[in-house]
C-alpha atoms as a PDB file:
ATOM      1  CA  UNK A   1      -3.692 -48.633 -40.952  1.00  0.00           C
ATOM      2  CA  UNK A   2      -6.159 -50.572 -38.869  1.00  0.00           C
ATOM      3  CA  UNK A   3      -9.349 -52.268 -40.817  1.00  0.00           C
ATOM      4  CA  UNK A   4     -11.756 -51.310 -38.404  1.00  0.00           C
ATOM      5  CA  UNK A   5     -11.971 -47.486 -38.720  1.00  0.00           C
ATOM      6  CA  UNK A   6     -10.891 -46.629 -34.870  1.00  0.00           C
ATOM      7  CA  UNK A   7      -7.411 -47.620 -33.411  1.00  0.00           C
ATOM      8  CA  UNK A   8      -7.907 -50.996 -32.812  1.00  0.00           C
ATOM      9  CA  UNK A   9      -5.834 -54.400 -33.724  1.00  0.00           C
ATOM     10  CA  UNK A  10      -6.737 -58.042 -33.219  1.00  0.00           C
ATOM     11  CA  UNK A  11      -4.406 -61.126 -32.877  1.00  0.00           C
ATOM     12  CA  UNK A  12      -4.864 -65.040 -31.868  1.00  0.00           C
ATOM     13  CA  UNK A  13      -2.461 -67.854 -32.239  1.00  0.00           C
ATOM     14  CA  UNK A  14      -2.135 -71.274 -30.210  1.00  0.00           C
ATOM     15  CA  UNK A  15       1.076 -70.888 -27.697  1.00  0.00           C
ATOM     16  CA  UNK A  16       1.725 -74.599 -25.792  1.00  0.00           C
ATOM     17  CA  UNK A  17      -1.337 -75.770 -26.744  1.00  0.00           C
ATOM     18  CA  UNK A  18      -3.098 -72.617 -25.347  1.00  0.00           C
ATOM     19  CA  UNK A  19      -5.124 -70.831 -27.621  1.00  0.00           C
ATOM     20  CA  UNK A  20      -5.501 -67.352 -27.304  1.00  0.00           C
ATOM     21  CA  UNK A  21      -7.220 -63.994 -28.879  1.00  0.00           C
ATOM     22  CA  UNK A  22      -6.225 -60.179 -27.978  1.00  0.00           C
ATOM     23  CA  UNK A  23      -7.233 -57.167 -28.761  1.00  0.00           C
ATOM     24  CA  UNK A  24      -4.823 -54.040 -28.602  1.00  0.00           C
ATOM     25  CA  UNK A  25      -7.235 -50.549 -28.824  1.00  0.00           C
ATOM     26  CA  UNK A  26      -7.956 -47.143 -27.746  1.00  0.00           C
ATOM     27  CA  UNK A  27     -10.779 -46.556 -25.708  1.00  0.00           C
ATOM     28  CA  UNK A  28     -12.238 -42.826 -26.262  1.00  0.00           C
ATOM     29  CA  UNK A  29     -12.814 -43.010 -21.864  1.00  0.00           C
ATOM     30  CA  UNK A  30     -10.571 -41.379 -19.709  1.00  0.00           C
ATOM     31  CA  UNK A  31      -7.909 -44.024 -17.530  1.00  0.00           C
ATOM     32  CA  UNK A  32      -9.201 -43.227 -14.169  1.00  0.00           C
ATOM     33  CA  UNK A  33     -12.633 -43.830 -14.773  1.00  0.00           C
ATOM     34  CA  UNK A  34     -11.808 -47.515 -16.156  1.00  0.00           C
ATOM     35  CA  UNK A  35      -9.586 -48.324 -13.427  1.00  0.00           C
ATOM     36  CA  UNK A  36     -11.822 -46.653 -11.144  1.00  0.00           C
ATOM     37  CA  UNK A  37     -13.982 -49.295 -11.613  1.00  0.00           C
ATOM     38  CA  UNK A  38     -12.635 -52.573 -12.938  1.00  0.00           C
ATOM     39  CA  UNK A  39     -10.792 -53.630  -9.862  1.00  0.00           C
ATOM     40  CA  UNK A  40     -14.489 -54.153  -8.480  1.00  0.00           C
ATOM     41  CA  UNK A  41     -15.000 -58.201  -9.337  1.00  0.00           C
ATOM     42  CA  UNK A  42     -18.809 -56.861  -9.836  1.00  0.00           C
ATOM     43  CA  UNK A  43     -18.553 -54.128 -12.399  1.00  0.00           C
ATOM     44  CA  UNK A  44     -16.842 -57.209 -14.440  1.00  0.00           C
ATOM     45  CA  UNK A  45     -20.120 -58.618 -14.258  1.00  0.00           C
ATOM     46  CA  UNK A  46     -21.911 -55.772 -16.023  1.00  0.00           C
ATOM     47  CA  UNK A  47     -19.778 -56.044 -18.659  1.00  0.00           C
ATOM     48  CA  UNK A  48     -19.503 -59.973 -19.348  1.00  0.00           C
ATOM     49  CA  UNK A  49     -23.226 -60.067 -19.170  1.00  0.00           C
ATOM     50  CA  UNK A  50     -23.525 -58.101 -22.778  1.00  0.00           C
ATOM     51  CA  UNK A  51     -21.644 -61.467 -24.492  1.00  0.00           C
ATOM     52  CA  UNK A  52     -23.981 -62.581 -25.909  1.00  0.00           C
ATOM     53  CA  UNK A  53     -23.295 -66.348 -25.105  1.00  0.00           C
ATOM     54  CA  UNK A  54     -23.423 -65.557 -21.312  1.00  0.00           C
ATOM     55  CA  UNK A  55     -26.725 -66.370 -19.436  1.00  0.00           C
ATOM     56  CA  UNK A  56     -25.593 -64.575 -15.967  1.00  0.00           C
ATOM     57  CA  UNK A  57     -22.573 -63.682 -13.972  1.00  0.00           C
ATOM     58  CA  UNK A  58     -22.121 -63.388 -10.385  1.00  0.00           C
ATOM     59  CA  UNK A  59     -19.238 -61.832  -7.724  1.00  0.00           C
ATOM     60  CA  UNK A  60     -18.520 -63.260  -4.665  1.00  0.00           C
ATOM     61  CA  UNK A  61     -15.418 -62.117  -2.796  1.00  0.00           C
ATOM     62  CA  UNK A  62     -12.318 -62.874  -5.150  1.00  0.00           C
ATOM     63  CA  UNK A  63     -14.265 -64.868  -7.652  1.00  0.00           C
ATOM     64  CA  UNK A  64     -16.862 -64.297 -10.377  1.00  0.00           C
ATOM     65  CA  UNK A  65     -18.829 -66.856 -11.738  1.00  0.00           C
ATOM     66  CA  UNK A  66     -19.698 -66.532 -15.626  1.00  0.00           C
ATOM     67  CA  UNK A  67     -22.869 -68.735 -17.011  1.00  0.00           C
ATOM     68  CA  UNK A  68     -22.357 -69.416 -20.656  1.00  0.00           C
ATOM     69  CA  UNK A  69     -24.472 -71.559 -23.173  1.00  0.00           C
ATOM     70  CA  UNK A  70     -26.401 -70.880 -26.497  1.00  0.00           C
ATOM     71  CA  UNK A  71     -26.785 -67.480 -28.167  1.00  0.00           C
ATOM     72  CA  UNK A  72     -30.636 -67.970 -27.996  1.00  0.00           C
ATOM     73  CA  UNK A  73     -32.155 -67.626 -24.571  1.00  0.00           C
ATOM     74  CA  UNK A  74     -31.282 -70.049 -21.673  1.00  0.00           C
ATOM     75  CA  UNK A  75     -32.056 -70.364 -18.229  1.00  0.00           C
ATOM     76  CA  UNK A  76     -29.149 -71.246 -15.774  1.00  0.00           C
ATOM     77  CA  UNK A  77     -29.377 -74.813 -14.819  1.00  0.00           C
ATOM     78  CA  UNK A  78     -29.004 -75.210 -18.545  1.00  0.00           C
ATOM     79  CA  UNK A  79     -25.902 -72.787 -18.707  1.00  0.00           C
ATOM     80  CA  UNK A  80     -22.255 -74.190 -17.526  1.00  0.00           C
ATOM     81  CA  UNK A  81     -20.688 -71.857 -14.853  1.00  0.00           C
ATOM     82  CA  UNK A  82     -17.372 -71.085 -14.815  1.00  0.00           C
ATOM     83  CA  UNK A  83     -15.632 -69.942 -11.672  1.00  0.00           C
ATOM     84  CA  UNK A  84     -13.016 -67.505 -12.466  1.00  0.00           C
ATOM     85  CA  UNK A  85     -10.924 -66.316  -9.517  1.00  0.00           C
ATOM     86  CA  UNK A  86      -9.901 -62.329  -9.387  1.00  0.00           C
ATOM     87  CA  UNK A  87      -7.130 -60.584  -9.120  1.00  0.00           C
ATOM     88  CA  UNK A  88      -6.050 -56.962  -8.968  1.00  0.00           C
ATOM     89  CA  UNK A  89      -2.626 -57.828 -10.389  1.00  0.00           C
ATOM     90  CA  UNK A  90      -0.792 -54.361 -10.882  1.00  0.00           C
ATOM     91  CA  UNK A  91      -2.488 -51.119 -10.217  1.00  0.00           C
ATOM     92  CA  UNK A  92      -0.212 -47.729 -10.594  1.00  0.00           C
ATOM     93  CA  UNK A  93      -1.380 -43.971 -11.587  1.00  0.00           C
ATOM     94  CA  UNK A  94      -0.245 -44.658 -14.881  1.00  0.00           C
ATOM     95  CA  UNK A  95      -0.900 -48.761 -15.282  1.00  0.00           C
ATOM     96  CA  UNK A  96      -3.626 -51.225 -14.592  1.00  0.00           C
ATOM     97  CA  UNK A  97      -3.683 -54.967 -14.668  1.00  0.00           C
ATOM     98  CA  UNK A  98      -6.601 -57.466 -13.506  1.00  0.00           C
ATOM     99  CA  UNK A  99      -7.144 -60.938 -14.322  1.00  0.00           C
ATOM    100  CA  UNK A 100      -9.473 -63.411 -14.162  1.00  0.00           C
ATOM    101  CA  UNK A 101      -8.304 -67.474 -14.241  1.00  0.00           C
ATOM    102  CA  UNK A 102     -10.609 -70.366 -13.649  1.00  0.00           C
ATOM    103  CA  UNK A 103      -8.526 -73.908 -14.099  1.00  0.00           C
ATOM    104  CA  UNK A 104     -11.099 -76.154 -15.772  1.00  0.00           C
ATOM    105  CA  UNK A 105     -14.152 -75.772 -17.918  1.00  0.00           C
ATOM    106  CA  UNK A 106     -16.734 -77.854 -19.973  1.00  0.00           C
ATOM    107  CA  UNK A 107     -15.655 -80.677 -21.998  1.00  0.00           C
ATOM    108  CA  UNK A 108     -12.452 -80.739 -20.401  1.00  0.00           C
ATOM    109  CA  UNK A 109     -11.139 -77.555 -21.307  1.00  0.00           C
ATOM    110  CA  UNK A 110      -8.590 -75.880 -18.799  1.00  0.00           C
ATOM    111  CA  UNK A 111      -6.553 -73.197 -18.374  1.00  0.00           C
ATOM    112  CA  UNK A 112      -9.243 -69.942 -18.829  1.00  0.00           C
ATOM    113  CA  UNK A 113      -7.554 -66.573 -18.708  1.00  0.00           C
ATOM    114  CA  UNK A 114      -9.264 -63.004 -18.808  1.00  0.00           C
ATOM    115  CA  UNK A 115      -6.470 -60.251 -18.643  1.00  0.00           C
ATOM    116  CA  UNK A 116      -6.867 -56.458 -18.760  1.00  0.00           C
ATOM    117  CA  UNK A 117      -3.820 -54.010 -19.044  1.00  0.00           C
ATOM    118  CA  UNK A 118      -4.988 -50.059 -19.449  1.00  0.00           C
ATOM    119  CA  UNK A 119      -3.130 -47.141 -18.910  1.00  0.00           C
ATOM    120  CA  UNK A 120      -3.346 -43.516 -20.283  1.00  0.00           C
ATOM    121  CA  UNK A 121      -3.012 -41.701 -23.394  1.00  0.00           C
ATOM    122  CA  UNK A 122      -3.887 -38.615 -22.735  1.00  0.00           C
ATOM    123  CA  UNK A 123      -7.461 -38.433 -22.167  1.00  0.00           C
ATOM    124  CA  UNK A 124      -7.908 -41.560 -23.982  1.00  0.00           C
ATOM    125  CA  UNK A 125      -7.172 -45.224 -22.680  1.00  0.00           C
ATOM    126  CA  UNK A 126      -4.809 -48.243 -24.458  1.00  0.00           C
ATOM    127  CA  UNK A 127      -6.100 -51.622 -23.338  1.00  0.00           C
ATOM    128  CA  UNK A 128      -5.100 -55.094 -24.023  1.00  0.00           C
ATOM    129  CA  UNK A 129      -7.461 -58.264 -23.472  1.00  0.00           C
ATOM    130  CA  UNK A 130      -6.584 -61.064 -23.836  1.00  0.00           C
ATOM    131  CA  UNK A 131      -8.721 -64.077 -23.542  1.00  0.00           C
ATOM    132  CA  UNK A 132      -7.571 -67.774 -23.757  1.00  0.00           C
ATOM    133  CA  UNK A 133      -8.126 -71.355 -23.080  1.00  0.00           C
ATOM    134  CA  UNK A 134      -6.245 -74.514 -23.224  1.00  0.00           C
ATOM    135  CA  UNK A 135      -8.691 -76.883 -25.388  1.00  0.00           C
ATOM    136  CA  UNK A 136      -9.018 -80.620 -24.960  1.00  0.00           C
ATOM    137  CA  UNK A 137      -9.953 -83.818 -27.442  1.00  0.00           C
ATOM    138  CA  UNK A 138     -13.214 -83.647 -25.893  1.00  0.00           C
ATOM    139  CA  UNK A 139     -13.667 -80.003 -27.219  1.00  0.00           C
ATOM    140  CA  UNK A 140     -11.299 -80.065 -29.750  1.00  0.00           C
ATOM    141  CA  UNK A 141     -14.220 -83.046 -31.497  1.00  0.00           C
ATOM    142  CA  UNK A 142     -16.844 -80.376 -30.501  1.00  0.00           C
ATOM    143  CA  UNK A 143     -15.533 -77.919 -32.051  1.00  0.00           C
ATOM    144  CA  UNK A 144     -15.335 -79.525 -35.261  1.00  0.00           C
ATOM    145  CA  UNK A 145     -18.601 -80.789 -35.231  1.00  0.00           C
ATOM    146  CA  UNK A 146     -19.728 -77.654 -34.867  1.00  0.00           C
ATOM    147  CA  UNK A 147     -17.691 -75.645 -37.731  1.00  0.00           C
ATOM    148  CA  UNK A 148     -18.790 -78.548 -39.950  1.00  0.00           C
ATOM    149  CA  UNK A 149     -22.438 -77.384 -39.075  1.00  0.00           C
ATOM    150  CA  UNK A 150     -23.637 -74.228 -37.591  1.00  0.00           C
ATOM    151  CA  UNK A 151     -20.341 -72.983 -37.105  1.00  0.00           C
ATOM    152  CA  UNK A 152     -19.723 -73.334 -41.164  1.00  0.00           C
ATOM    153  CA  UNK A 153     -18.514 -70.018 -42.715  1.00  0.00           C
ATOM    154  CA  UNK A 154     -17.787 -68.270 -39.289  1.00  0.00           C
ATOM    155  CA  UNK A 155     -15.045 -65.943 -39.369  1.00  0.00           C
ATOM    156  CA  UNK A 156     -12.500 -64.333 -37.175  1.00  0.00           C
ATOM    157  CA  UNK A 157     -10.489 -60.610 -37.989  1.00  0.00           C
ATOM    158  CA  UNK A 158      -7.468 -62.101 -38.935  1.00  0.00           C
ATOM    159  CA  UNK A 159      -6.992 -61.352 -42.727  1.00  0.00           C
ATOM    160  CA  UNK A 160      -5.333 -64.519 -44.573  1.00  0.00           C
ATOM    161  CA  UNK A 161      -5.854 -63.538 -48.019  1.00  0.00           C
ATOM    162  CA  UNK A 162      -7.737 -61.946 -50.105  1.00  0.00           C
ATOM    163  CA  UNK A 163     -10.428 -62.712 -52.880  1.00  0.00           C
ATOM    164  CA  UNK A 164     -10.134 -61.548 -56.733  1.00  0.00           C
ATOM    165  CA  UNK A 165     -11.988 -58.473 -55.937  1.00  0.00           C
ATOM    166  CA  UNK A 166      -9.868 -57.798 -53.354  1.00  0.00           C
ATOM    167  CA  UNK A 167     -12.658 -58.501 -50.281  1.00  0.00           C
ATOM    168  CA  UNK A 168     -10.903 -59.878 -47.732  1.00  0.00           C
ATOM    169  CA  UNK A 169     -10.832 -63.443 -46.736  1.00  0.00           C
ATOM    170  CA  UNK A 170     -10.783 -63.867 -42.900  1.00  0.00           C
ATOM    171  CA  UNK A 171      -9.347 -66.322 -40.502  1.00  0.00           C
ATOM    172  CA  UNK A 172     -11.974 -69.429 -39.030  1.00  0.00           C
ATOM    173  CA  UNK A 173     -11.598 -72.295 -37.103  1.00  0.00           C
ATOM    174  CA  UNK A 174     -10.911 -72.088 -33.327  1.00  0.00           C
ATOM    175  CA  UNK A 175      -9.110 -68.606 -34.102  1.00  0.00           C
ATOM    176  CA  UNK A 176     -12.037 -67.653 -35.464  1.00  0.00           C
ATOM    177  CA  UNK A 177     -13.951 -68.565 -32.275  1.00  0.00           C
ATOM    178  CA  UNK A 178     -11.316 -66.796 -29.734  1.00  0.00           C
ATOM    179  CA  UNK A 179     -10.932 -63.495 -31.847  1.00  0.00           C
ATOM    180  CA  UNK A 180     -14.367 -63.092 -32.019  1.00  0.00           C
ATOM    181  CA  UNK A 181     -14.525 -63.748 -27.987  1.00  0.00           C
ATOM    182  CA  UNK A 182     -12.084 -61.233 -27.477  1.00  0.00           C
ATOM    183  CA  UNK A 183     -13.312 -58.691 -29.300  1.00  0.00           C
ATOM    184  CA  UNK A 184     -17.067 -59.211 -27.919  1.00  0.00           C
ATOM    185  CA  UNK A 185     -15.201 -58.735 -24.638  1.00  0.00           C
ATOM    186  CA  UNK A 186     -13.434 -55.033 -25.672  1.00  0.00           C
ATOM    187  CA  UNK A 187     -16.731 -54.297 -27.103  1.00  0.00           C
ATOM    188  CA  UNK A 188     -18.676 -54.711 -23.936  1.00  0.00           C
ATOM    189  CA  UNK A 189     -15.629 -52.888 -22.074  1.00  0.00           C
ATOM    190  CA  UNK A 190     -16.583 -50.071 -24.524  1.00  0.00           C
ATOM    191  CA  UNK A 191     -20.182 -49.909 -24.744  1.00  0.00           C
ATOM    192  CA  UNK A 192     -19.870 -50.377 -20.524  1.00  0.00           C
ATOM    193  CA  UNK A 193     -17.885 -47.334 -20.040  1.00  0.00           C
ATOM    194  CA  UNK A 194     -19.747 -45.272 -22.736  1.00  0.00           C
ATOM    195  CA  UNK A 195     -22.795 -45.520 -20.622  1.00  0.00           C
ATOM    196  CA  UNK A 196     -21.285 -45.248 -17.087  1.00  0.00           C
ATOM    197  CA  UNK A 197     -22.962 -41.984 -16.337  1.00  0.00           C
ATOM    198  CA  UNK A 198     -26.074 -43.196 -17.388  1.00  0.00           C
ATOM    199  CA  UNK A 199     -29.487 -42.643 -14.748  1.00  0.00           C
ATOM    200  CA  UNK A 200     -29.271 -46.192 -12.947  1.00  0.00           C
ATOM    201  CA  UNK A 201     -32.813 -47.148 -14.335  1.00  0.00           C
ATOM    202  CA  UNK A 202     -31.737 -46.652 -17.975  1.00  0.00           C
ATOM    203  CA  UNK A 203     -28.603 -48.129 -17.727  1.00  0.00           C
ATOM    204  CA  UNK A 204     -29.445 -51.676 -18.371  1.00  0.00           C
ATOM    205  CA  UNK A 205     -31.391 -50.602 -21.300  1.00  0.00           C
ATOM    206  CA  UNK A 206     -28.488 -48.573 -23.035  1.00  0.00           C
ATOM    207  CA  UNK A 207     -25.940 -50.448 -22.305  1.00  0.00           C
ATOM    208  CA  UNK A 208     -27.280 -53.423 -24.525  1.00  0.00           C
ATOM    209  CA  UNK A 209     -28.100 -50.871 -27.517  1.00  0.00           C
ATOM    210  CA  UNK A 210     -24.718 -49.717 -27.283  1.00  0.00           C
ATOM    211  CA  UNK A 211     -23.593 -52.774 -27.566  1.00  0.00           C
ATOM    212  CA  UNK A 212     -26.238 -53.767 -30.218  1.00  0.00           C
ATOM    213  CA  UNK A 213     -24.367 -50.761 -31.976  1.00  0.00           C
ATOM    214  CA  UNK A 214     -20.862 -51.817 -31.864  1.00  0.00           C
ATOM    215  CA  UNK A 215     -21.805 -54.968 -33.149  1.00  0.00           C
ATOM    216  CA  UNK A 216     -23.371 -54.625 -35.990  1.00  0.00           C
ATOM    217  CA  UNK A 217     -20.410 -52.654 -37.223  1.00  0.00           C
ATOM    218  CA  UNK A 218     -18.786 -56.227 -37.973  1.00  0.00           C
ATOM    219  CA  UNK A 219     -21.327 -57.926 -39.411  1.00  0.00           C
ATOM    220  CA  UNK A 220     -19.719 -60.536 -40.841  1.00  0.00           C
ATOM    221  CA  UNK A 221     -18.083 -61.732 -37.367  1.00  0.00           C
ATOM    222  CA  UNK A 222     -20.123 -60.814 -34.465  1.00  0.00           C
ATOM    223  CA  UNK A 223     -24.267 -60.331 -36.186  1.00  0.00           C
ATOM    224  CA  UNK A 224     -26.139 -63.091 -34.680  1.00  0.00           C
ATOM    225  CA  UNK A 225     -29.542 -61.406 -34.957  1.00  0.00           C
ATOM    226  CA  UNK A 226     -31.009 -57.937 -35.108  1.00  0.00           C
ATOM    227  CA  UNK A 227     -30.574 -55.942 -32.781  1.00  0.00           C
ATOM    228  CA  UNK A 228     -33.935 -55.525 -31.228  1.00  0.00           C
ATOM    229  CA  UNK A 229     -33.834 -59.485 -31.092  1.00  0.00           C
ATOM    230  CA  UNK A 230     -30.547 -59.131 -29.085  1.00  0.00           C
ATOM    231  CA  UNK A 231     -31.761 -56.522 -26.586  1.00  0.00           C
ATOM    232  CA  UNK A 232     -35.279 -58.563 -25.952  1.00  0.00           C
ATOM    233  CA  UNK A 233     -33.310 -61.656 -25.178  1.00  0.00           C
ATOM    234  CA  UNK A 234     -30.323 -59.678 -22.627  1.00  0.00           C
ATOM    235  CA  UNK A 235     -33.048 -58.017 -21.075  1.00  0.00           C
ATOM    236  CA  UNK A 236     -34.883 -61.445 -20.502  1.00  0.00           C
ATOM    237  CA  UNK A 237     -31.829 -62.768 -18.947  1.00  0.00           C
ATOM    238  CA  UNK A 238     -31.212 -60.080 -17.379  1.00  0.00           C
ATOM    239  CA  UNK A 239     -34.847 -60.189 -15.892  1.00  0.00           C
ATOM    240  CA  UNK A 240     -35.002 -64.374 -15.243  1.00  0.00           C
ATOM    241  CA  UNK A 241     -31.208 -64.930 -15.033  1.00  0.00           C
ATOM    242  CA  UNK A 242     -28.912 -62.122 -13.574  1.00  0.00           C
ATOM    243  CA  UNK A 243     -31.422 -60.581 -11.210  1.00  0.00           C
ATOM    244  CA  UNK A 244     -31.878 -63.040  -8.728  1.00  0.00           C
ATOM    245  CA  UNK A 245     -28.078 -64.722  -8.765  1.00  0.00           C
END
């Protein structure tokens, strides 16, 4: 019964004063080739990096270090870093868990969490990301500010009603935000692992127009700008940016 033509669900809430987006989904990539790879802190980098709001990413040791600013083009003194640490929670034959927690981010934020659970169906893979923060007045003004402004209109996946033509109308606010964070994140797990087998010098290349892809199946939510636009400007910071980190 899902609304987005695959097996895929998307949730958000605030818990504590935590607030928090998930996505539940099948992945059409076999389990061992996901966990195969995502208990390496750097192969979280190549898939962060196709967000479009991050500048750059970086793995040192147990940490990776995510740049995020603008959706247009920025260099990385202009970018805030956030230092996640890493950490191979649970990993089983038949069950993976990694996350990712950095304690304090811009504007006073604190309390970041990236977790990934996987394990097989089949030849398939069910994952659940989750992404959340723990928002402060600081942001909490920001945010506002922006929804009042840019933001205005920007919707999440959360269906709260619907119009008289029956259209749906979708969740906004800071739900809005995190849902759409979360599922930028599954979609770049997706588009990452579709292209894993890809010839190294192409795989920068396809990996964005994959993503590109997924995208623009959501329009409404996660189109920012075609997606030649979106390619030129990864591949940019990709080139200026991620490259020399």
């Amino acid at each position: 019964a899902s609304p987005f033509h695959r097996p895929l669900a998307v949730d958000s809430g605030e818990t504590a004063g935590v607030m928090h987006g998930q996505v539940h989904g099948v992945l059409a990539h076999p389990f061992p080739a996901l966990a195969r790879r995502m208990t390496q802190p750097a192969a979280w980098c190549d898939v962060i990096v196709l967000h479009i709001n991050v500048k750059g990413c970086a793995a040192r040791g147990d940490a990776v270090t995510v740049w995020s600013g603008r959706k247009a083009y920025e260099s990385l003194d202009r970018a805030y870093a956030l230092r996640y640490g890493f950490r191979v929670a649970t990993q089983r034959p038949d069950y993976l868990r990694i996350e990712l927690a950095a304690d304090s981010g811009p504007l006073g934020t604190r309390d970041y969490a990236l977790v990934l659970e996987a394990t097989p169906i089949g030849e398939r893979t069910f994952v659940a990301l989750r992404y959340a923060f723990r928002p402060s007045v600081g942001s909490r003004l920001a945010t506002a500010g922006y929804l009042a402004t840019a933001g205005n209109g920007k919707a999440g996946f959360t269906v709260v009603g619907r119009r008289a033509d029956g259209t749906p109308e979708w969740i906004g606010g800071v739900r809005g935000i995190v849902e759409r964070n979360a599922m930028r994140n599954f979609l770049a797990l997706d588009a990452w692992l579709e292209t894993r087998d890809a010839p190294a010098g192409d795989r920068p290349r396809q990996r964005l127009q994959r993503m590109a892809a997924l995208t623009e199946r959501y329009p409404t939510q996660l189109v920012e700008m075609p997606a030649a636009e979106y390619v030129a400007l990864k591949e940019r910071e990709w080139r200026e940016n991620v490259a020399g980190i």
